[in-house]
Protein backbone atom coordinates (compact mmCIF):
# COMPACT_ATOMS: atom_id res chain seq x y z
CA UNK A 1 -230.01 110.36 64.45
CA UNK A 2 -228.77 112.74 61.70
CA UNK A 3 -225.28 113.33 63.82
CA UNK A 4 -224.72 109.59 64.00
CA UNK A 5 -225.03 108.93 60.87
CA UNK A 6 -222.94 112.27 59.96
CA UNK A 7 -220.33 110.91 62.24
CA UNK A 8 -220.49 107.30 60.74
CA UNK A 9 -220.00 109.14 57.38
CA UNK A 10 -216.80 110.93 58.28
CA UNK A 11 -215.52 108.08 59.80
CA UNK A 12 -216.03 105.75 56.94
CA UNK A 13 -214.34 108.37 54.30
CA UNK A 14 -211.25 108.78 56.80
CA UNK A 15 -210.68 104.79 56.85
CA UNK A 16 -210.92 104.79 52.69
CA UNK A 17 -208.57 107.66 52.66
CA UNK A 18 -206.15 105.33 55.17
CA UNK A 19 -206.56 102.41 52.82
CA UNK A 20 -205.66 104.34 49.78
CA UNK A 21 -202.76 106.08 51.06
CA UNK A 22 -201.74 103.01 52.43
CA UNK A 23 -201.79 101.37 49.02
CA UNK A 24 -200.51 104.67 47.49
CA UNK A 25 -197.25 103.94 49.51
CA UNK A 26 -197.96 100.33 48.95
CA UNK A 27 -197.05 100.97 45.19
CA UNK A 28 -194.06 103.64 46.13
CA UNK A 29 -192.15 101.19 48.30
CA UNK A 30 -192.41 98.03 45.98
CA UNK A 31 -189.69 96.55 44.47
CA UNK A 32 -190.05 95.98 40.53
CA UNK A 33 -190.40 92.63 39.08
CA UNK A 34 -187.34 93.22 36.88
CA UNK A 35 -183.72 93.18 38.56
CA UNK A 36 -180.62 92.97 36.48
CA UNK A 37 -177.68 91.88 37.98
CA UNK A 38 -173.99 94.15 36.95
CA UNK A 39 -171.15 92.81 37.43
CA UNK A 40 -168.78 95.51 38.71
CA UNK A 41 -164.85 95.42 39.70
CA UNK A 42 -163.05 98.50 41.61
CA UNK A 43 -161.91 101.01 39.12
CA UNK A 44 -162.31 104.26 40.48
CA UNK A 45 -163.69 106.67 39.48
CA UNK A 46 -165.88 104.56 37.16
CA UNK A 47 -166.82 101.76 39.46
CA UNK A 48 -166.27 101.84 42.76
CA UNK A 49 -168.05 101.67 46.63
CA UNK A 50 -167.75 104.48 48.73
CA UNK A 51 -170.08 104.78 52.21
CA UNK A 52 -171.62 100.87 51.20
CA UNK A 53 -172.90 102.14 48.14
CA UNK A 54 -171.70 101.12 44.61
CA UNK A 55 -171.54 104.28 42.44
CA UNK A 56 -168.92 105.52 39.81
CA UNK A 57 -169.82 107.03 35.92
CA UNK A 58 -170.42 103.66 34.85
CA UNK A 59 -172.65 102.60 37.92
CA UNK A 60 -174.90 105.87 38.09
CA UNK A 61 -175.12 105.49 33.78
CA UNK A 62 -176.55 102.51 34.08
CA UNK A 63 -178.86 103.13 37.13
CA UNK A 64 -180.53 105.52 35.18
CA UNK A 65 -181.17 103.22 32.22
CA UNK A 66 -182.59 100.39 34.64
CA UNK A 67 -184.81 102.80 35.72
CA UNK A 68 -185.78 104.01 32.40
CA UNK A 69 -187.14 100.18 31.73
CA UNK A 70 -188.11 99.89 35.56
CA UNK A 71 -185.98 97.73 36.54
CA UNK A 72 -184.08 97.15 39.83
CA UNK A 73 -179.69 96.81 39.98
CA UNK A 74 -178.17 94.45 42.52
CA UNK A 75 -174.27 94.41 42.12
CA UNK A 76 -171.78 91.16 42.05
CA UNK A 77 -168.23 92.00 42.87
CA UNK A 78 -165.47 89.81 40.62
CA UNK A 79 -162.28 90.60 39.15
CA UNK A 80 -162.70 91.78 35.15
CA UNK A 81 -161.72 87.73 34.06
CA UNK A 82 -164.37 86.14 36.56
CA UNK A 83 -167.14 88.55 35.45
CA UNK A 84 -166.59 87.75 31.96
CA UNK A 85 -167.09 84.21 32.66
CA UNK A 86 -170.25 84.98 34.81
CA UNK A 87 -171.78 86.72 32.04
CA UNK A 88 -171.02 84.20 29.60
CA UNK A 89 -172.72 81.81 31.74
CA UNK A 90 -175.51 84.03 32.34
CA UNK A 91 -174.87 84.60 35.95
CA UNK A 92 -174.93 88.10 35.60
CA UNK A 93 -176.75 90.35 33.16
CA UNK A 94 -174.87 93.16 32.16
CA UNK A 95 -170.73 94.41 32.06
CA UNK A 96 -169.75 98.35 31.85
CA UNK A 97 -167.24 99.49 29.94
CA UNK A 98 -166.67 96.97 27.43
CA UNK A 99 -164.67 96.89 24.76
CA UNK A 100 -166.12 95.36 21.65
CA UNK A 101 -164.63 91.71 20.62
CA UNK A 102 -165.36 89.18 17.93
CA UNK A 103 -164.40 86.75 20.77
CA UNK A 104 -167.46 88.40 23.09
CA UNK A 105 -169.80 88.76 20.69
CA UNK A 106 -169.87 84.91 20.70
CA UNK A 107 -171.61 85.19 24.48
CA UNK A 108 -172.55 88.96 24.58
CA UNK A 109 -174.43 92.08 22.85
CA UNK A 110 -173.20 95.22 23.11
CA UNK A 111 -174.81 98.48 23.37
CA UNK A 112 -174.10 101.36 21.36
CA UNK A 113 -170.89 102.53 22.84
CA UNK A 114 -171.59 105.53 25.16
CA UNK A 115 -167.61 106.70 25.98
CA UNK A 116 -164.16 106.69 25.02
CA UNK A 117 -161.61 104.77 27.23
CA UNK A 118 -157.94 105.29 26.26
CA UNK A 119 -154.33 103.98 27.88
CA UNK A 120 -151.72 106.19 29.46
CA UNK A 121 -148.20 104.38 30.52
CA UNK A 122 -147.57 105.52 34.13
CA UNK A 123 -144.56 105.48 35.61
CA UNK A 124 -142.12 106.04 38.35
CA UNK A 125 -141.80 109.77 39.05
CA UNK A 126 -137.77 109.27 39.31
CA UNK A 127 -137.88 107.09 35.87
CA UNK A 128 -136.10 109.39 33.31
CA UNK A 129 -137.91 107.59 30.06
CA UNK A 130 -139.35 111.18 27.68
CA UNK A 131 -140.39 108.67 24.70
CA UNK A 132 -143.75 108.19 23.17
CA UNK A 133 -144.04 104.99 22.08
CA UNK A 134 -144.48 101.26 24.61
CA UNK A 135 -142.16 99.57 22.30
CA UNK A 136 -139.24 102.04 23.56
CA UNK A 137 -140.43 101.97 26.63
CA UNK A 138 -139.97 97.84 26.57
CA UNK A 139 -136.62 98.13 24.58
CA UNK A 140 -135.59 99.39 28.09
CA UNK A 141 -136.35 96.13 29.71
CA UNK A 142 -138.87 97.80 31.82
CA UNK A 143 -141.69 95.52 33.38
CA UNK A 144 -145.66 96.70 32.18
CA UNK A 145 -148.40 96.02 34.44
CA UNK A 146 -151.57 95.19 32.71
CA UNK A 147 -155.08 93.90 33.61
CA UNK A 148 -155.94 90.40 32.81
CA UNK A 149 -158.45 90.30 29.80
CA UNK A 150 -158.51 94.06 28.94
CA UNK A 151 -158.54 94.75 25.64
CA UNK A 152 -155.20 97.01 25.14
CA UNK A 153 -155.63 97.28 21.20
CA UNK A 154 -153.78 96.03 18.11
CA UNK A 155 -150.78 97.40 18.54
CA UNK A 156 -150.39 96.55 22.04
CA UNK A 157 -151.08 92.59 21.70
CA UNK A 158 -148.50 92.85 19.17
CA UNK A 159 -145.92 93.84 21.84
CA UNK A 160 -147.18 91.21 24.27
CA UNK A 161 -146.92 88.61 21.78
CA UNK A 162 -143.64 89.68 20.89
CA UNK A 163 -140.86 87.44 21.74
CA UNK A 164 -138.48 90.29 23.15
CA UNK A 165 -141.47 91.75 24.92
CA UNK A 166 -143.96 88.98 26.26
CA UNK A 167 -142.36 88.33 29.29
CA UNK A 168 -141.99 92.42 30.38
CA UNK A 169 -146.15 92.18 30.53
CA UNK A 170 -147.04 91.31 34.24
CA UNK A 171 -150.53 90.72 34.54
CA UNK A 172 -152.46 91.54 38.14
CA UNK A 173 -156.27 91.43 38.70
CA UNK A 174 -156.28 95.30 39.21
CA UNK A 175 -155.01 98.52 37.35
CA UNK A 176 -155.03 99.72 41.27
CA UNK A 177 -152.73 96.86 42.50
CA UNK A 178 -150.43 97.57 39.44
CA UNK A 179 -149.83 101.27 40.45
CA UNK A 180 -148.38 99.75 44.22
CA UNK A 181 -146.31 97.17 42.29
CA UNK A 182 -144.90 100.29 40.97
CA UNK A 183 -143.69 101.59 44.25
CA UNK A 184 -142.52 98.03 45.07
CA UNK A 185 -140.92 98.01 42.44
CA UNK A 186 -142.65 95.02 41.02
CA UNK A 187 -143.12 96.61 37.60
CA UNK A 188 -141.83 100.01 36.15
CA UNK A 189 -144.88 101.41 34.70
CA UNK A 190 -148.67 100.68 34.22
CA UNK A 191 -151.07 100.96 31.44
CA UNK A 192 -154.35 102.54 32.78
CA UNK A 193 -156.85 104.58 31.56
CA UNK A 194 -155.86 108.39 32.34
CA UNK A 195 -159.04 109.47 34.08
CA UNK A 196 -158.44 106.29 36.28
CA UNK A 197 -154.51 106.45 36.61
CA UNK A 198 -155.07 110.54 37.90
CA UNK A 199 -158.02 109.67 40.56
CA UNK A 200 -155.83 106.97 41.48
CA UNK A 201 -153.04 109.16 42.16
CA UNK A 202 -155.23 111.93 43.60
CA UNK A 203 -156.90 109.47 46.40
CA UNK A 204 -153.81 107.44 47.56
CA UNK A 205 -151.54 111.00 47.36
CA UNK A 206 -149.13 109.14 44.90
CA UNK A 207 -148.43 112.40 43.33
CA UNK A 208 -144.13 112.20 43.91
CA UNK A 209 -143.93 108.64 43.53
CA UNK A 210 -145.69 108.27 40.34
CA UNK A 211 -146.40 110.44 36.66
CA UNK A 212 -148.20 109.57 33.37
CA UNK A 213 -145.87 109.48 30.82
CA UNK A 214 -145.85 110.55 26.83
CA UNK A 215 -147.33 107.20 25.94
CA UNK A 216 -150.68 107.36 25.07
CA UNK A 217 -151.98 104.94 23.31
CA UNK A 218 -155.27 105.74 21.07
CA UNK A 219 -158.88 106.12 22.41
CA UNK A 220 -161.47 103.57 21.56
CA UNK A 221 -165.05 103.13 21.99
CA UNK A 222 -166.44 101.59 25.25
CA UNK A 223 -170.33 100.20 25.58
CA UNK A 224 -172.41 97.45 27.98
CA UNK A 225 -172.18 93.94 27.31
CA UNK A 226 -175.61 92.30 28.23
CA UNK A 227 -175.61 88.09 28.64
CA UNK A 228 -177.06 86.33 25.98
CA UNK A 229 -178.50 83.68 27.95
CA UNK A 230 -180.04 85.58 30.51
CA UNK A 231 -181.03 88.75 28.91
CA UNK A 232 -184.02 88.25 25.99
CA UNK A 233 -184.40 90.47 23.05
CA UNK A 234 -187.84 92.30 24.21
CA UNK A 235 -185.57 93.43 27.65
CA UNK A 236 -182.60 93.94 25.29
CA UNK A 237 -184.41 96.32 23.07
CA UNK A 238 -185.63 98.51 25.54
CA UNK A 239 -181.99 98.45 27.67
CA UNK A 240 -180.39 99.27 24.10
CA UNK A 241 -182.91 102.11 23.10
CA UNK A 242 -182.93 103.74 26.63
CA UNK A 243 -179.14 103.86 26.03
CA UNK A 244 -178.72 105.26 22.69
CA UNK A 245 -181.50 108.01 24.19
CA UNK A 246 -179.09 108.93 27.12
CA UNK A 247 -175.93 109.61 24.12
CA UNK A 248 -178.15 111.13 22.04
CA UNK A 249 -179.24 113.66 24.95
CA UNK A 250 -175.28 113.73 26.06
CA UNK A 251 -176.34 112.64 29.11
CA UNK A 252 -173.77 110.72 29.47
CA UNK A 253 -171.70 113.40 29.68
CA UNK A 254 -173.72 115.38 32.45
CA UNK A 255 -172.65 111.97 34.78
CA UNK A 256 -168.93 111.96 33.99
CA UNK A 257 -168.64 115.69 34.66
CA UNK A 258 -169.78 114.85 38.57
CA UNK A 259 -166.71 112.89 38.85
């Protein structure tokens, strides 16, 4: 009698032990109740898909805040002019590098920045312009390729409102497309971030066809915009602190340096 009931016993511990591992993995495997959507738009090597999987500095930087405030990431792919739109409409939650605009602050908050985006003019390799400065560059006639809605700086809009220069601007939906108008000779040179105009270069073996130039055109600072309408101040407090924690660790700069 003594052995049944020993056997009973054993058996009865090994099915709790199933049902709590079982829940154990249960909790492991579910998804989180919170999932922001980023909007994201191929500039390598900050956002870009490689194997099915969206990654890039800006991508993992922000994966590791969303997980700082549990939360989930699903990705929606637009060019830079549709996503703004989408987050002021609050059909997506958050934007990566961002620069900072009276005009967005109307739909958008902004994290504290977390990098430094600057412009580089690249050009032809056979173009023989040595000058610093885009308005010489322009004086030349040459055609610019830009990105619709970037935010070039002061000195730039000047140019592109500028009556001898407005029409040399050629706009195109990506600072990757702008680097082939290049080689069809579409456009003469580019404006593009340097970390982006070099991995572009690197990855499509453009390295005779195309340079950066001596115009550089000053640094500014870069942060997240997050949707006012879909992203309340409780969730915007925590995204905003778990940010200024990763700059204030300089981990920020841990993810760049794997690109």
């Amino acid at each position: 009698m003594s052995k049944i009931l020993t056997i009973a016993a054993i058996f009865l511990l090994t099915a709790c032990g199933g049902d709590e591992a079982e829940q154990q993995q249960q909790q492991t495997t579910a998804k989180r109740d919170c999932n922001l959507k980023m909007g994201w738009e191929s500039r390598a090597p900050y956002q870009f898909e490689r194997n099915g999987e969206i990654t890039g500095i800006d991508v993992k930087i922000f994966k590791q805040v969303a997980n700082a405030v549990n939360c989930d990431v699903s990705f929606v792919e637009k060019s830079w002019t549709e996503l703004l739109t989408a987050l002021e409409k609050g059909d997506i939650d958050v934007l990566a590098g961002a620069t900072i605009t009276p005009d967005r602050k109307a739909y958008a908050n902004f994290s504290t920045p977390y990098r430094d985006e600057s412009f580089t003019l690249f050009i032809r390799a056979s173009n023989s312009y040595n000058g610093n400065t885009l308005s010489g560059f322009l004086s030349r006639n040459q055609k610019v390729g830009i990105t619709s809605d970037y935010f070039y700086g002061k000195e730039t809009y000047e140019l592109m409102n500028h009556p001898q220069y407005s029409n040399l601007f050629v706009d195109s939906n990506s600072g990757e497309q702008s680097f082939f108008n290049i080689l069809y000779s579409e456009i003469d040179g580019v404006l593009a971030d340097p970390v982006e105009g070099h991995y572009i270069i690197k990855r499509k073996r453009l390295h005779d066809k195309i340079k950066a130039s001596n115009v550089h055109i000053p640094s500014d600072s870069v942060a997240f915009m997050f949707s006012k309408k879909s992203i309340k101040d409780k969730q915007l407090d925590d995204l905003q602190a778990a940010i200024r924690n990763m700059v204030a660790k300089d981990t920020i700069k841990t993810v760049i340096a794997q690109f």
